[in-house]
Protein backbone atom coordinates (compact mmCIF):
# COMPACT_ATOMS: atom_id res chain seq x y z
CA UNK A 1 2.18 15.47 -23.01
CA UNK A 2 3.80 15.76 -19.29
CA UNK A 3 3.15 12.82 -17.13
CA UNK A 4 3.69 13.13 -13.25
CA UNK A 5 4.98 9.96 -12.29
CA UNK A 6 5.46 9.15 -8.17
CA UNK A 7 7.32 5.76 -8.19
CA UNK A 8 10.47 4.30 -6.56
CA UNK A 9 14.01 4.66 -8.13
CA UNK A 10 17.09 2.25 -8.55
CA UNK A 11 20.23 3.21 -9.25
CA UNK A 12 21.35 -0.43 -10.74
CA UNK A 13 18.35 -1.37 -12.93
CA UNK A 14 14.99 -0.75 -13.88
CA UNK A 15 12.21 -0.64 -11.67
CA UNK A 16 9.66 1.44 -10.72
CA UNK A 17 10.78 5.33 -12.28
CA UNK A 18 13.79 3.72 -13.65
CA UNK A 19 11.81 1.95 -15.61
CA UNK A 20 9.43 4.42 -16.41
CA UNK A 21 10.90 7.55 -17.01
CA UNK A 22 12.95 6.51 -20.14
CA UNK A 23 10.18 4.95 -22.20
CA UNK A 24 8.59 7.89 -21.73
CA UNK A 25 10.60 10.72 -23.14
CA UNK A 26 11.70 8.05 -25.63
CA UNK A 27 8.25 8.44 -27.13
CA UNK A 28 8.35 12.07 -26.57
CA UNK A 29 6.68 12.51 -23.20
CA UNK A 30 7.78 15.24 -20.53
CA UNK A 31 8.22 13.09 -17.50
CA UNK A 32 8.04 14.56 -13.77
CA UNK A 33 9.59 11.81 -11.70
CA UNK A 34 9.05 12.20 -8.14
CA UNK A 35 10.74 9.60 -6.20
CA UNK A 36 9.40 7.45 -3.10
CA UNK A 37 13.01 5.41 -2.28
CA UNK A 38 16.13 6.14 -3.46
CA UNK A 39 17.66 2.31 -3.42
CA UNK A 40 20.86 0.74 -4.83
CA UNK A 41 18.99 -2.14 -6.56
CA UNK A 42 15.37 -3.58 -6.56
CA UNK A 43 14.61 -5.62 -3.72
CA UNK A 44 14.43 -8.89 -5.31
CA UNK A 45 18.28 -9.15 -5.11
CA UNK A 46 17.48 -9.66 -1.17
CA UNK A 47 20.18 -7.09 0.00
CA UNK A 48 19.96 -3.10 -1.05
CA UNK A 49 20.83 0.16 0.41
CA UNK A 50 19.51 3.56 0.09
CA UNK A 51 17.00 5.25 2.13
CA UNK A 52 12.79 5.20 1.75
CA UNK A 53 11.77 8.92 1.58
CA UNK A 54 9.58 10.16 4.02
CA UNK A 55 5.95 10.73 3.16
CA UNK A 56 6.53 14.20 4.10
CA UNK A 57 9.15 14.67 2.04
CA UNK A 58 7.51 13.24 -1.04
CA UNK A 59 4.71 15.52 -0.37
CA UNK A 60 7.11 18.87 -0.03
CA UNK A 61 8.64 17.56 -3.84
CA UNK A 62 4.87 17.66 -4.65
CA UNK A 63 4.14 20.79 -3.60
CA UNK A 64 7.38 22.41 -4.78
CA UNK A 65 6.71 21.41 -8.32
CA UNK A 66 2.87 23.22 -8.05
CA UNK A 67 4.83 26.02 -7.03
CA UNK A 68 6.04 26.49 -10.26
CA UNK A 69 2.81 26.60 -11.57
CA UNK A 70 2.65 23.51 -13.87
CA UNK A 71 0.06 21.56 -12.80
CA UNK A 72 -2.32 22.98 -15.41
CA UNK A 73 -0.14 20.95 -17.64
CA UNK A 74 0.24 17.73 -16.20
CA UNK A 75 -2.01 15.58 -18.59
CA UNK A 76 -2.10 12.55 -16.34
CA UNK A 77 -0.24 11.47 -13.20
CA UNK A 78 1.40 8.27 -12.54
CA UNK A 79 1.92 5.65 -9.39
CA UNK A 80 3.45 1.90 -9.04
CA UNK A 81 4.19 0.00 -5.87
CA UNK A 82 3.26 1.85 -2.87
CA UNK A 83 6.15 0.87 -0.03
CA UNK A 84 4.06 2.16 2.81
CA UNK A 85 0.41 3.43 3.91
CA UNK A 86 1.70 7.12 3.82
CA UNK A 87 2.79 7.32 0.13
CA UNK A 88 -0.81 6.51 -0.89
CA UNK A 89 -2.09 9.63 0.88
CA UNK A 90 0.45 11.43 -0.81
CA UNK A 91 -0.52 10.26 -4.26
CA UNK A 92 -4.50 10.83 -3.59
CA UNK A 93 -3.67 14.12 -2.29
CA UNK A 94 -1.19 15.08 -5.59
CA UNK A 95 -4.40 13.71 -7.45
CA UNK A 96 -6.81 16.17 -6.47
CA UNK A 97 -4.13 19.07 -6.67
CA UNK A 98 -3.14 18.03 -10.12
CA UNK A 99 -7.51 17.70 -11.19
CA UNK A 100 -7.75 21.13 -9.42
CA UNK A 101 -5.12 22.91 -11.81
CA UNK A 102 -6.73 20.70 -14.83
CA UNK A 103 -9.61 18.85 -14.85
CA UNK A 104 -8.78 16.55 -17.89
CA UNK A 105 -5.82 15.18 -15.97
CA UNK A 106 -5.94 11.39 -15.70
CA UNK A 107 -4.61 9.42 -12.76
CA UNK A 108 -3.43 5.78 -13.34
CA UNK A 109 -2.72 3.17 -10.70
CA UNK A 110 -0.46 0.45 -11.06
CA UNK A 111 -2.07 -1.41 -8.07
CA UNK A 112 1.40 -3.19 -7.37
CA UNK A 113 0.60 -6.12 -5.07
CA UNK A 114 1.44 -9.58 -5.94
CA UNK A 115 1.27 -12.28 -8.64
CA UNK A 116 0.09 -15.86 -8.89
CA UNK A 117 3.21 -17.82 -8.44
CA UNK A 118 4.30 -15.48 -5.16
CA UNK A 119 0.89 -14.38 -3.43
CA UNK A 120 1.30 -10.96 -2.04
CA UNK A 121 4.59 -9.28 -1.36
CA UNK A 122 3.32 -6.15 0.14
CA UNK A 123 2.79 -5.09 3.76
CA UNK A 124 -0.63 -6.15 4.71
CA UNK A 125 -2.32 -3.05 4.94
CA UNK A 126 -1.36 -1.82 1.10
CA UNK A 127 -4.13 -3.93 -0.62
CA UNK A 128 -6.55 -2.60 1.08
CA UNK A 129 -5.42 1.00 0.84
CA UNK A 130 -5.40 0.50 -2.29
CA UNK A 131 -8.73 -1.32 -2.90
CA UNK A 132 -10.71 1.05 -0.60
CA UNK A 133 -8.76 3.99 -1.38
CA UNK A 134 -6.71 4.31 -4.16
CA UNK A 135 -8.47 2.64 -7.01
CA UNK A 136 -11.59 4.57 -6.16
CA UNK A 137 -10.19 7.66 -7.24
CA UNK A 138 -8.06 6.21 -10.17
CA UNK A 139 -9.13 6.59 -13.78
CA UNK A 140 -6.89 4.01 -15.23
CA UNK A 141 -5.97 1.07 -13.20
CA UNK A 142 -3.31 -1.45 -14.59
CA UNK A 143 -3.36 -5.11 -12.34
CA UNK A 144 -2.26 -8.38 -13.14
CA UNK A 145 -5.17 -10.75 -13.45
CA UNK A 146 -4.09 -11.99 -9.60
CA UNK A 147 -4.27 -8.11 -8.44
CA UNK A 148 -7.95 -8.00 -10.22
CA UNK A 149 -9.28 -10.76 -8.57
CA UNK A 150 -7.81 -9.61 -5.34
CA UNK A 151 -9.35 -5.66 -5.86
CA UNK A 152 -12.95 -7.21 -6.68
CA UNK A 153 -13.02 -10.24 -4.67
CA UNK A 154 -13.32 -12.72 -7.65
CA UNK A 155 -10.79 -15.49 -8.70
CA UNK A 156 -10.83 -14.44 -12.72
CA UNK A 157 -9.33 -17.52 -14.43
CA UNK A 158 -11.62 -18.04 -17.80
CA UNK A 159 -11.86 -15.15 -20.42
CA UNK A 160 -15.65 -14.42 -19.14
CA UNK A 161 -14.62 -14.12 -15.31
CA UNK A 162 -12.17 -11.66 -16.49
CA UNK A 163 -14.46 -9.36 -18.01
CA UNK A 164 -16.26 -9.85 -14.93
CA UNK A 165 -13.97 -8.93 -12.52
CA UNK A 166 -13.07 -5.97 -15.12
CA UNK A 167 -16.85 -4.84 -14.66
CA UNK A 168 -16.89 -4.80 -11.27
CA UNK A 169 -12.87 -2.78 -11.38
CA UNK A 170 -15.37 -0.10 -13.21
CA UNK A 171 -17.84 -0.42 -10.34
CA UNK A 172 -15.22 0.89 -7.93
CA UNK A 173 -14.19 4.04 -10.01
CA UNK A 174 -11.83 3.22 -12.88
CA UNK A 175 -13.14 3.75 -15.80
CA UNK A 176 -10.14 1.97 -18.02
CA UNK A 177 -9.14 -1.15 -17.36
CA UNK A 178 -5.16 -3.02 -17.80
CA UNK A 179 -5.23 -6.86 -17.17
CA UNK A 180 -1.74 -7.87 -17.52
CA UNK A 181 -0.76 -11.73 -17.28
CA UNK A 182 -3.97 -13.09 -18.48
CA UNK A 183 -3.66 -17.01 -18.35
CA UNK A 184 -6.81 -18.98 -19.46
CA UNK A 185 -6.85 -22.71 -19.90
CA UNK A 186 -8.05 -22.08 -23.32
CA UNK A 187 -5.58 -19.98 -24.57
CA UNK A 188 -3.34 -21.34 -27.43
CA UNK A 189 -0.23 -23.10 -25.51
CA UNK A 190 2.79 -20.97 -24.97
CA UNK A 191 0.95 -17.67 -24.53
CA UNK A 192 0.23 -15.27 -22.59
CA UNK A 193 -2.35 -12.05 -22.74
CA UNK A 194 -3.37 -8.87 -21.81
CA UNK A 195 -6.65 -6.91 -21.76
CA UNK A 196 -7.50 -3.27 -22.26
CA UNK A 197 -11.47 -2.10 -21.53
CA UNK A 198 -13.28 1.17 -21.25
CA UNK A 199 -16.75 2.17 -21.64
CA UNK A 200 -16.28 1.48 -25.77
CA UNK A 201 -15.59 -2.16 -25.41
CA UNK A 202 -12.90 -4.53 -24.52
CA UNK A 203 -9.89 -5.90 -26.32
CA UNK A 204 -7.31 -8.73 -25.91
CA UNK A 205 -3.64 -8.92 -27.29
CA UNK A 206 -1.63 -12.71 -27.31
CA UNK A 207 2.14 -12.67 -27.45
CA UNK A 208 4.30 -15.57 -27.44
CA UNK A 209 4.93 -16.45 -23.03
CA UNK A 210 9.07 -15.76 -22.90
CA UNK A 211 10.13 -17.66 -20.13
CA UNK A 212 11.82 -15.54 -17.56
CA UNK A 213 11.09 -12.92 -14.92
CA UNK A 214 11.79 -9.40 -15.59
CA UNK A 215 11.22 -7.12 -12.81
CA UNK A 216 9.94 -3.52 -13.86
CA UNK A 217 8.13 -5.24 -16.91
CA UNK A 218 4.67 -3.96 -15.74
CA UNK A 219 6.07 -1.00 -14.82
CA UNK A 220 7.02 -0.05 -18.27
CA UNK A 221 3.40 -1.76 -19.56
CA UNK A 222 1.52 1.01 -17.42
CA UNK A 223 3.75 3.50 -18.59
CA UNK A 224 3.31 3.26 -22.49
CA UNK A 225 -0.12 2.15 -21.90
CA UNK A 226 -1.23 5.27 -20.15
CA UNK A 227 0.28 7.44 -22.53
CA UNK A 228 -0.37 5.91 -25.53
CA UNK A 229 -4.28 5.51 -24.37
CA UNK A 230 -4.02 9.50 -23.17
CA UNK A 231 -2.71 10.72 -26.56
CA UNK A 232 -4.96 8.70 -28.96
CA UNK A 233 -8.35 7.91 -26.67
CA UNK A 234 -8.58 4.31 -28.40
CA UNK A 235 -7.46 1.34 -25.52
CA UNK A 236 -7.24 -1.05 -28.88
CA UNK A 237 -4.30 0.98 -30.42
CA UNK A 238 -2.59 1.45 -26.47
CA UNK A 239 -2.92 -2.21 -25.95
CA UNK A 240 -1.47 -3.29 -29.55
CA UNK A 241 1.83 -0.64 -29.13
CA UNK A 242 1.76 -1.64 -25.67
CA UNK A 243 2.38 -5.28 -26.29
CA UNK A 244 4.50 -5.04 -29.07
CA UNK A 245 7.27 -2.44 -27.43
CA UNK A 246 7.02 -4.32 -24.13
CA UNK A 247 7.18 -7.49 -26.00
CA UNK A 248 10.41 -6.76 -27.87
CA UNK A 249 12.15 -5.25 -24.87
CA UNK A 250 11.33 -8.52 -23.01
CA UNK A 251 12.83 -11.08 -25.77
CA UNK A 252 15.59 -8.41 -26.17
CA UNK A 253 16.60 -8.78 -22.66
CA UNK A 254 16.04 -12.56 -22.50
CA UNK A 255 18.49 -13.23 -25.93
CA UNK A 256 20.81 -10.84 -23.75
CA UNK A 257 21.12 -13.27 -21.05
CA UNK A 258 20.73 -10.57 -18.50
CA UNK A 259 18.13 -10.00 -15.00
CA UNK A 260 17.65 -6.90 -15.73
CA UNK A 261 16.31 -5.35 -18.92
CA UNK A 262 17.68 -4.19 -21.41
CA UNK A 263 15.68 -0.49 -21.44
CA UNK A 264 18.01 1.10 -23.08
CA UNK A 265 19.27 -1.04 -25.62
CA UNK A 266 15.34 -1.72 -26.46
CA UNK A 267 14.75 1.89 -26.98
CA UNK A 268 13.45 1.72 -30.61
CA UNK A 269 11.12 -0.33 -30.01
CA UNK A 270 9.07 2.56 -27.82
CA UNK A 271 9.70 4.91 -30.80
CA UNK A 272 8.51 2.80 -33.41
CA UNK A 273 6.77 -0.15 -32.09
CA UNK A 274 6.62 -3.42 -34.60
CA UNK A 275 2.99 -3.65 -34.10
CA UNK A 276 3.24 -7.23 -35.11
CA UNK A 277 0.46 -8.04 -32.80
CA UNK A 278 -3.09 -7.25 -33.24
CA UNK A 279 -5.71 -6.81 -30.38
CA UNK A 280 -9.28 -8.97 -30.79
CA UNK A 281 -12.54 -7.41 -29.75
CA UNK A 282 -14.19 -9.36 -27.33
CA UNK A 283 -17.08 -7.03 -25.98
């Protein structure tokens, strides 16, 4: 499988394609990493250097690698957090390219915007590039519950305005569905959830809720997720190895003591996941 993935990079850390990248080929994926910044550290620290790369520039990367004719093999192409308006042309237009050279290509959007605790943390106009632009032409999208209800206009708290919101996600174009960060009054305390849904049904996975922040977490969900749901076609068996890698690297980095996770160290658990949790069919 080769995966085209247009992300950010870090040199300190994991976000974005330094998060990505590594799970990848650790499950045996040829990765394409084409980079939008070039940064010291993810901007959470409040202070970074490095520079943004120029749409342009992107763009000429992109067109550099069709030059060596390999877009017949890209098997699905990649995108996270989208720092500005121009990057999202750049991706649409690396989409069609990439369909051109091979029809079966998937494209999956990360539709990075926000979360419930911190609102938005994007320039205004992202959302709705990405709601009116992006997402239409994506065939896997991967929000958090807060990015759903913000793409479809809902507020998707309960298990059945979830599915809701995830029916009107397919409205717009996707036709696979990611919910990370479900949180329903209902669940069982001390959880947390995610859901997986395509036209065969829907599915939800509970892990135990670790408490800490780990940025480039969802990053590395959308990355497994899309290739484990490319290689087998079943979103039940992406979602369970999805949770359970993710899930390990998470308490592995929290029993660490460290921000930033421990990728790396974690790497087995991509190769072999535990599969200690199962997804439940709820549609």
């Amino acid at each position: 499988m080769k995966v085209l993935s247009i992300q950010s990079a870090v040199a300190y850390g994991h976000v974005g394609n330094s998060a990505a990248v590594f799970p990848l080929q650790r499950i045996g994926v040829e990765v394409l990493p084409v980079y939008t910044v070039n940064f010291s550290n993810h901007t959470g620290y409040g202070a970074w250097r490095g520079p943004l790369i120029a749409p342009d520039d992107v763009r000429e990367v992109i067109t550099g690698i069709e030059e060596r004719g390999v877009f017949g093999g890209i098997d699905a192409i990649l995108s996270g957090y989208q720092g500005g308006e121009g990057i999202g042309d750049v991706i649409i237009d690396a989409v069609a390219r990439v369909k051109a050279a091979n029809p079966n290509a998937v494209y999956a959007c990360d539709p990075v915007m926000g979360n419930a605790k911190s609102g938005c943390f994007v320039a205004p106009a992202i959302p709705v590039l990405l709601r009116e632009r992006v997402v239409p032409v994506a065939d896997i999208i991967t929000p958090n519950q807060f990015e759903l209800g913000f793409l479809t206009g809902t507020e998707p708290d309960t298990l059945e305005s979830t599915l809701a919101s995830v029916d009107l996600a397919h409205a717009m174009g996707p036709r696979t569905v990611l919910v990370t960060s479900v949180e329903r009054p209902d669940r069982e305390e001390g959880t947390i959830e995610m859901l997986a849904a395509d036209e065969k049904g829907a599915w939800v996975v509970q892990t135990p809720h670790l408490p800490m922040k780990a940025n480039g977490s969802g990053d590395v969900t959308a990355a497994l997720f899309t290739a484990h749901y490319v290689e087998t076609g079943s979103a039940k068996l992406a979602l369970e190895r999805t949770a359970s890698s993710v899930y390990d690297l998470l308490k592995a980095t929290l029993e660490a003591g460290e921000r930033e996770l421990q990728l790396v160290e974690a790497q087995e658990f991509y190769a072999n996941p535990q599969m200690q949790f199962t997804a439940r069919q709820v549609r």
